[in-house]
N, C-alpha and C. Protein backbone atom coordinates (compact mmCIF):
# COMPACT_ATOMS: atom_id res chain seq x y z
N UNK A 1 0.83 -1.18 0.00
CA UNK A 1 0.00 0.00 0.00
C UNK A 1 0.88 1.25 0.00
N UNK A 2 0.51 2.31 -0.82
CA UNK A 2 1.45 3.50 -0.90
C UNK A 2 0.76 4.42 0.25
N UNK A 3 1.38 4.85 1.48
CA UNK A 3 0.58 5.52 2.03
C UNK A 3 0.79 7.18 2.09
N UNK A 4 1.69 7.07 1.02
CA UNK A 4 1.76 8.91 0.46
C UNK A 4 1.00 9.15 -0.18
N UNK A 5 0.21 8.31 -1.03
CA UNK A 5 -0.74 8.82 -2.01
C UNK A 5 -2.43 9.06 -1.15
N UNK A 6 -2.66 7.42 0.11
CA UNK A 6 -3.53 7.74 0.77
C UNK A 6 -3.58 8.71 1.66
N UNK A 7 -2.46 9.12 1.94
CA UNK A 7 -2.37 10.72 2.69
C UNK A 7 -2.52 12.18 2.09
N UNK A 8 -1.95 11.81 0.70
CA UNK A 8 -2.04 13.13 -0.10
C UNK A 8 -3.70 13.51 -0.77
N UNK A 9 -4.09 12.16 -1.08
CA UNK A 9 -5.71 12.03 -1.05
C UNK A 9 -6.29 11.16 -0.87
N UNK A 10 -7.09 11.23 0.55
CA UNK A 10 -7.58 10.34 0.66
C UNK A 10 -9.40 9.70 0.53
N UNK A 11 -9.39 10.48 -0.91
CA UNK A 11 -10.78 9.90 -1.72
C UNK A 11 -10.30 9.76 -2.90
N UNK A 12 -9.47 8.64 -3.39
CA UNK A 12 -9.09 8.59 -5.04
C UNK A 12 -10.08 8.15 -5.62
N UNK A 13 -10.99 7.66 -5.11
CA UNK A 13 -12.12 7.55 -6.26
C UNK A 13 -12.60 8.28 -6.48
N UNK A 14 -12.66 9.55 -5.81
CA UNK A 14 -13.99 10.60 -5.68
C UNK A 14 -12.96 11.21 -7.21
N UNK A 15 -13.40 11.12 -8.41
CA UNK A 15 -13.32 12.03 -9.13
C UNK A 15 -13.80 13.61 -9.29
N UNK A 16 -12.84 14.63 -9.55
CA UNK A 16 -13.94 16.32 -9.85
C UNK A 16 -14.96 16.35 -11.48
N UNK A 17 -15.45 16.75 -10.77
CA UNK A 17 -16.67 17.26 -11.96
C UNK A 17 -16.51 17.45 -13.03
N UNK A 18 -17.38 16.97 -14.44
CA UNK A 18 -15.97 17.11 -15.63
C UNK A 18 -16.73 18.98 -15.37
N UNK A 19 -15.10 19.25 -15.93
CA UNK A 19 -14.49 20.79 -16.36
C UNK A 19 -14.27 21.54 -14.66
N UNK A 20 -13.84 20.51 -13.92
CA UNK A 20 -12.50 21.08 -13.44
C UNK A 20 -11.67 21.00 -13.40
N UNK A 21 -10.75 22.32 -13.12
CA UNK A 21 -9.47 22.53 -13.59
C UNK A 21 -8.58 22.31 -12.55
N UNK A 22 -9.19 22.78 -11.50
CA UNK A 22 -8.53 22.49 -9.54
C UNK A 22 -9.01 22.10 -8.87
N UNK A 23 -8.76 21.32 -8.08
CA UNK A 23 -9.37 20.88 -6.71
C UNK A 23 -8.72 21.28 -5.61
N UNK A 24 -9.34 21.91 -4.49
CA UNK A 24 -8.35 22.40 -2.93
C UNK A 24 -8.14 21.10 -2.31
N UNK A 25 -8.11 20.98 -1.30
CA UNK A 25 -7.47 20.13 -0.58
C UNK A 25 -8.76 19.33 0.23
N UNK A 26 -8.61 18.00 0.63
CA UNK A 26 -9.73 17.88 1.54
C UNK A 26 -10.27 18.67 2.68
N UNK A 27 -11.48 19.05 3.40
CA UNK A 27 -11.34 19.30 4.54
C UNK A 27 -12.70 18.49 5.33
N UNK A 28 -12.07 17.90 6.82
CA UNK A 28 -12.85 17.65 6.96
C UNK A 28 -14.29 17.80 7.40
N UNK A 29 -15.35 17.48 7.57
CA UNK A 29 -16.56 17.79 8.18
C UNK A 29 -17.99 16.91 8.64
N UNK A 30 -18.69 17.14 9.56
CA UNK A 30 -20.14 16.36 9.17
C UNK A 30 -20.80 16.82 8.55
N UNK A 31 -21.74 15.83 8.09
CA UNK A 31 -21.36 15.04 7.63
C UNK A 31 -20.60 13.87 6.88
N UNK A 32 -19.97 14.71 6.55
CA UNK A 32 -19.00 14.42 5.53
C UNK A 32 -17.53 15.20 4.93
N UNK A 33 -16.34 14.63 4.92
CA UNK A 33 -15.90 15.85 4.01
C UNK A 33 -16.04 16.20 2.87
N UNK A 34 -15.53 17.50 2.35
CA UNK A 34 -16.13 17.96 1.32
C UNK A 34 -14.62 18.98 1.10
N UNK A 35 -14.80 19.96 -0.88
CA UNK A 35 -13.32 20.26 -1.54
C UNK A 35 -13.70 21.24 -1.82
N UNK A 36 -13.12 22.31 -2.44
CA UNK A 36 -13.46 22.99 -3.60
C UNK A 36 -13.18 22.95 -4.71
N UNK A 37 -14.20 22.64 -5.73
CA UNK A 37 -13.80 22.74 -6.79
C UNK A 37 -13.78 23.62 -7.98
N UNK A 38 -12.45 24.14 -8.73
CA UNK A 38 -12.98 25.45 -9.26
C UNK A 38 -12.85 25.10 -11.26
N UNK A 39 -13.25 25.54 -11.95
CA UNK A 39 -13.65 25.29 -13.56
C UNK A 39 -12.64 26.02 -14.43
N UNK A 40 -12.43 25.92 -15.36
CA UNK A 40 -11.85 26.87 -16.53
C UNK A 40 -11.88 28.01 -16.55
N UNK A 41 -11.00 28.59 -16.15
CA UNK A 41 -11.08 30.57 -16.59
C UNK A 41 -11.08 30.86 -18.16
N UNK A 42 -12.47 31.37 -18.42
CA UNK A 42 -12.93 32.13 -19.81
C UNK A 42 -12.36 33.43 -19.51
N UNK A 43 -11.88 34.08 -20.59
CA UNK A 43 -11.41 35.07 -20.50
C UNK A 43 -11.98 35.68 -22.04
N UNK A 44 -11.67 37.20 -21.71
CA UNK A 44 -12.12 38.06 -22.80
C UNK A 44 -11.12 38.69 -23.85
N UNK A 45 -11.08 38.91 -24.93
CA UNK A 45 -10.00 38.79 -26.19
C UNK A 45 -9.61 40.54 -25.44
N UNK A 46 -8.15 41.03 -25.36
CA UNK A 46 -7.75 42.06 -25.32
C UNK A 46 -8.85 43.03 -23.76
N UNK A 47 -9.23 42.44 -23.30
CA UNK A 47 -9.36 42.78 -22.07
C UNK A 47 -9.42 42.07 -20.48
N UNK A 48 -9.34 42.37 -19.41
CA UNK A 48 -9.02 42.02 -18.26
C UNK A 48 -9.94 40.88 -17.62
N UNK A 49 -10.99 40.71 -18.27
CA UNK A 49 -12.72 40.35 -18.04
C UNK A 49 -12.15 39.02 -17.21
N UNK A 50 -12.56 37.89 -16.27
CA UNK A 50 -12.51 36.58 -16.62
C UNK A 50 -13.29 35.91 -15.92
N UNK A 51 -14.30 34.78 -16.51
CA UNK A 51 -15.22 34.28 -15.92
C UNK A 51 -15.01 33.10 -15.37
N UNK A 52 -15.04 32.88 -14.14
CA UNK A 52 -14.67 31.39 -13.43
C UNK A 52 -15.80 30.43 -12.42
N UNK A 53 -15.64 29.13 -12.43
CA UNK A 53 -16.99 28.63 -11.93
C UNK A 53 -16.35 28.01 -10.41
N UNK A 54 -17.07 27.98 -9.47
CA UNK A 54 -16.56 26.84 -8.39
C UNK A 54 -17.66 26.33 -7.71
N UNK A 55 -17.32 25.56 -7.12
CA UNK A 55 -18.69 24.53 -6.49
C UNK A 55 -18.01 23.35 -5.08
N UNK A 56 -18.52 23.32 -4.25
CA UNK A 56 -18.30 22.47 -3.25
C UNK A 56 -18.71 20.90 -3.50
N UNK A 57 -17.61 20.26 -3.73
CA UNK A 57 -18.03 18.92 -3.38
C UNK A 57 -17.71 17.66 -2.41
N UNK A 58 -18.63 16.86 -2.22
CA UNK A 58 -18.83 16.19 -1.09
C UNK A 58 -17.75 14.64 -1.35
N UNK A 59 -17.29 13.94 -0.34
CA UNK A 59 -16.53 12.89 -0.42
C UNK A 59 -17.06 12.04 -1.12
N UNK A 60 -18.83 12.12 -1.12
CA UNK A 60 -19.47 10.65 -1.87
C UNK A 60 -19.31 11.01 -3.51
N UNK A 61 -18.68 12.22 -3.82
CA UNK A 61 -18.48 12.20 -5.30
C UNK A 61 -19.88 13.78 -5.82
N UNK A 62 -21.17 13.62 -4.92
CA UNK A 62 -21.49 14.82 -5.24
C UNK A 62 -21.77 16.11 -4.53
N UNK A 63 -21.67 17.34 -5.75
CA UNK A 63 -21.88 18.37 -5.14
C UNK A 63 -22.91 18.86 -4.58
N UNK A 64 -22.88 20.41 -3.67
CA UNK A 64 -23.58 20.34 -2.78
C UNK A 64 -24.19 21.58 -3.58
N UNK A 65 -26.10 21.29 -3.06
CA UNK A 65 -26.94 21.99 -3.79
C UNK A 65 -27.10 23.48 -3.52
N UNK A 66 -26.64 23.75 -2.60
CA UNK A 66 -26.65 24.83 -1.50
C UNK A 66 -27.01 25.10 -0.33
N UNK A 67 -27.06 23.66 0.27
CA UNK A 67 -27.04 23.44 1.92
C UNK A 67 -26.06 24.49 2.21
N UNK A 68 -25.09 24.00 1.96
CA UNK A 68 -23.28 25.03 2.37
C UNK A 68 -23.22 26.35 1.57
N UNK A 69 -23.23 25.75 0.04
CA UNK A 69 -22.25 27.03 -1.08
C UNK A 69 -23.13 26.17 -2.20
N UNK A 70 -23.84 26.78 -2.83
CA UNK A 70 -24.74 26.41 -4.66
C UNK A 70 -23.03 26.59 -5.05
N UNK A 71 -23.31 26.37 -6.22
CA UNK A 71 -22.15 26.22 -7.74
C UNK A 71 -22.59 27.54 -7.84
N UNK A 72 -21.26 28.81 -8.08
CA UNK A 72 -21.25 29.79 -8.43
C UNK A 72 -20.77 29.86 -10.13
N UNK A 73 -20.67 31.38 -10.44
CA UNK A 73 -19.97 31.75 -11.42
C UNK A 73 -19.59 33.22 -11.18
N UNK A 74 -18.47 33.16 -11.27
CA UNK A 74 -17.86 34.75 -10.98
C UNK A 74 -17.23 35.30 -11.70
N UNK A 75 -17.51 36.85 -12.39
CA UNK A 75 -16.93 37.55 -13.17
C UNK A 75 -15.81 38.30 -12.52
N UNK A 76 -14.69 38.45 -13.21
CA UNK A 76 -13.44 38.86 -12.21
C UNK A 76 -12.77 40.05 -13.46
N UNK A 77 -12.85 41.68 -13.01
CA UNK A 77 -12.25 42.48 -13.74
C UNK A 77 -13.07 43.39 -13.83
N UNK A 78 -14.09 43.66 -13.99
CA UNK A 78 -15.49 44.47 -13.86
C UNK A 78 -15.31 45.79 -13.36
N UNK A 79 -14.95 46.97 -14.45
CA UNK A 79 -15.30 47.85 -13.55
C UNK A 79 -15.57 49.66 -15.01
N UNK A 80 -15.50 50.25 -14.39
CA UNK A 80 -16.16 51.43 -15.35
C UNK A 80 -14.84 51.84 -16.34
N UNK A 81 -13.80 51.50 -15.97
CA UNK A 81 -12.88 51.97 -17.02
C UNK A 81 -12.60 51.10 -17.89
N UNK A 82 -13.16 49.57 -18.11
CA UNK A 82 -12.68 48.99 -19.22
C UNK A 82 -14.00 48.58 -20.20
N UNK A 83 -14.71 49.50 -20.41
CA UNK A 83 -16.00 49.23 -21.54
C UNK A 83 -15.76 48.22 -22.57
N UNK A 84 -16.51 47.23 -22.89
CA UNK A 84 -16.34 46.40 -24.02
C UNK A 84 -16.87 46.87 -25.27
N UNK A 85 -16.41 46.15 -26.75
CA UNK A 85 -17.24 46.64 -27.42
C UNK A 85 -17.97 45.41 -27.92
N UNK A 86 -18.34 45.16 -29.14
CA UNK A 86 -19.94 44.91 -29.17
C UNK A 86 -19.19 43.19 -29.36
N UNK A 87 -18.28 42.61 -29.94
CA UNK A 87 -17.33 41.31 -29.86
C UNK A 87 -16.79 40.95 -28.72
N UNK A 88 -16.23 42.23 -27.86
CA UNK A 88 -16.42 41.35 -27.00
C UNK A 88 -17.40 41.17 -25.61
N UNK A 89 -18.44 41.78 -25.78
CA UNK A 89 -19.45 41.84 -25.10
C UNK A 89 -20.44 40.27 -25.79
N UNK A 90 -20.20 39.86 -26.78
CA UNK A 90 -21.13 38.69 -27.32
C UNK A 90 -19.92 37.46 -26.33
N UNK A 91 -18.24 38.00 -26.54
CA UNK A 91 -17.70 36.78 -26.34
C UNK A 91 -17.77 36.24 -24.61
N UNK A 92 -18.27 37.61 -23.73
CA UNK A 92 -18.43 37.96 -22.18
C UNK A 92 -19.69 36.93 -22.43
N UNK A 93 -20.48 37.12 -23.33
CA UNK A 93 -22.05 36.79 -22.98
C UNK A 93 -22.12 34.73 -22.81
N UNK A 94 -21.51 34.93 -24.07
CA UNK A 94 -20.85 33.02 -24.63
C UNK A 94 -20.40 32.60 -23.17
N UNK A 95 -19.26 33.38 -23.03
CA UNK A 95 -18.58 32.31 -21.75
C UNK A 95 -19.47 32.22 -20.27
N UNK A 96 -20.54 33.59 -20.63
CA UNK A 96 -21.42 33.48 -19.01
C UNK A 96 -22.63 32.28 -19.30
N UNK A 97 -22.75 31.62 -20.29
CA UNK A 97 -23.32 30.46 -20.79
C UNK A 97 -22.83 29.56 -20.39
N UNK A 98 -21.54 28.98 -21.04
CA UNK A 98 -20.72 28.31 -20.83
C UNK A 98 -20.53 27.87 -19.34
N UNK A 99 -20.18 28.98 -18.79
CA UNK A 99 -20.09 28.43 -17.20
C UNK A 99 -21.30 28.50 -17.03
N UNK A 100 -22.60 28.98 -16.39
CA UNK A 100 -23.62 28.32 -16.46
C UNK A 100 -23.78 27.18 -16.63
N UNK A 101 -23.67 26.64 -17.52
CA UNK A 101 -24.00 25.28 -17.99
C UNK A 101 -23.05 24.33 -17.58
N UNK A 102 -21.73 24.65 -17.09
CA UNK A 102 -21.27 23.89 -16.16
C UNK A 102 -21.36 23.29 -15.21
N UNK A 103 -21.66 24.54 -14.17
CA UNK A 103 -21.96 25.04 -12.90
C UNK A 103 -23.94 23.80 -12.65
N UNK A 104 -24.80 24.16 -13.50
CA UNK A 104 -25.71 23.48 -13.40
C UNK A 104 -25.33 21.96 -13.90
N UNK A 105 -24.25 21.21 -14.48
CA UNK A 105 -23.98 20.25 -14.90
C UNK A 105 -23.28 19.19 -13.78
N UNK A 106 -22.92 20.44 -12.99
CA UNK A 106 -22.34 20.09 -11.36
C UNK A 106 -23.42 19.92 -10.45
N UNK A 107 -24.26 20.93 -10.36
CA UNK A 107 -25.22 20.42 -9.45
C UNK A 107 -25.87 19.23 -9.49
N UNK A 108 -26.46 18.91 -11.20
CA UNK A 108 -26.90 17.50 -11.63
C UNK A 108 -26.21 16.01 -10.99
N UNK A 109 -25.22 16.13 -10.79
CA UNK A 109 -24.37 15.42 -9.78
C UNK A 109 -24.72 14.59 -8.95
């Protein structure tokens, strides 16, 4: 038995959600422990914009509906001095889909 790997994680079966990109670390809790898991950063062509998803999940493999934390999506860069124009305001719109449809693909879980 390797017991660096059962120490370094100790739920190898518990796979993350497809389209994540990170997982934090275990922690524990009751019921159960539970991770964070965070998604693909969409980003916007020639500006700062970037849209990212995360969601809490549980040791049995699923996430949590929002007992704790729902599956977010967070826009990161937002503010009055960087106006988009009309490309990349469609490509902001695409990726707030995109995660969406992640984020609810996680909860399905």
């Amino acid at each position: 038995m390797n017991t660096t790997t059962s120490l370094a994680n100790p739920y190898p079966d518990v796979h993350a959600p497809a389209g994540a990109k990170r997982v934090d670390e275990w922690q524990p809790d009751d019921p159960q422990p539970w991770r964070v898991v965070i998604g693909h950063d969409r980003t916007v062509t020639d500006h700062k914009l970037r849209v990212s998803t995360s969601a809490v999940q549980w040791a049995d493999g699923s996430v949590d509906d929002g007992t704790v934390e729902a599956p977010h999506v967070y826009v990161f860069g937002v503010d009055e001095t960087g106006p988009l124009n009309s490309d990349q305001a469609r490509e902001l719109a695409a990726s707030l889909l995109q995660a969406a449809a992640e984020v609810d693909g996680w909860a399905a879980r």
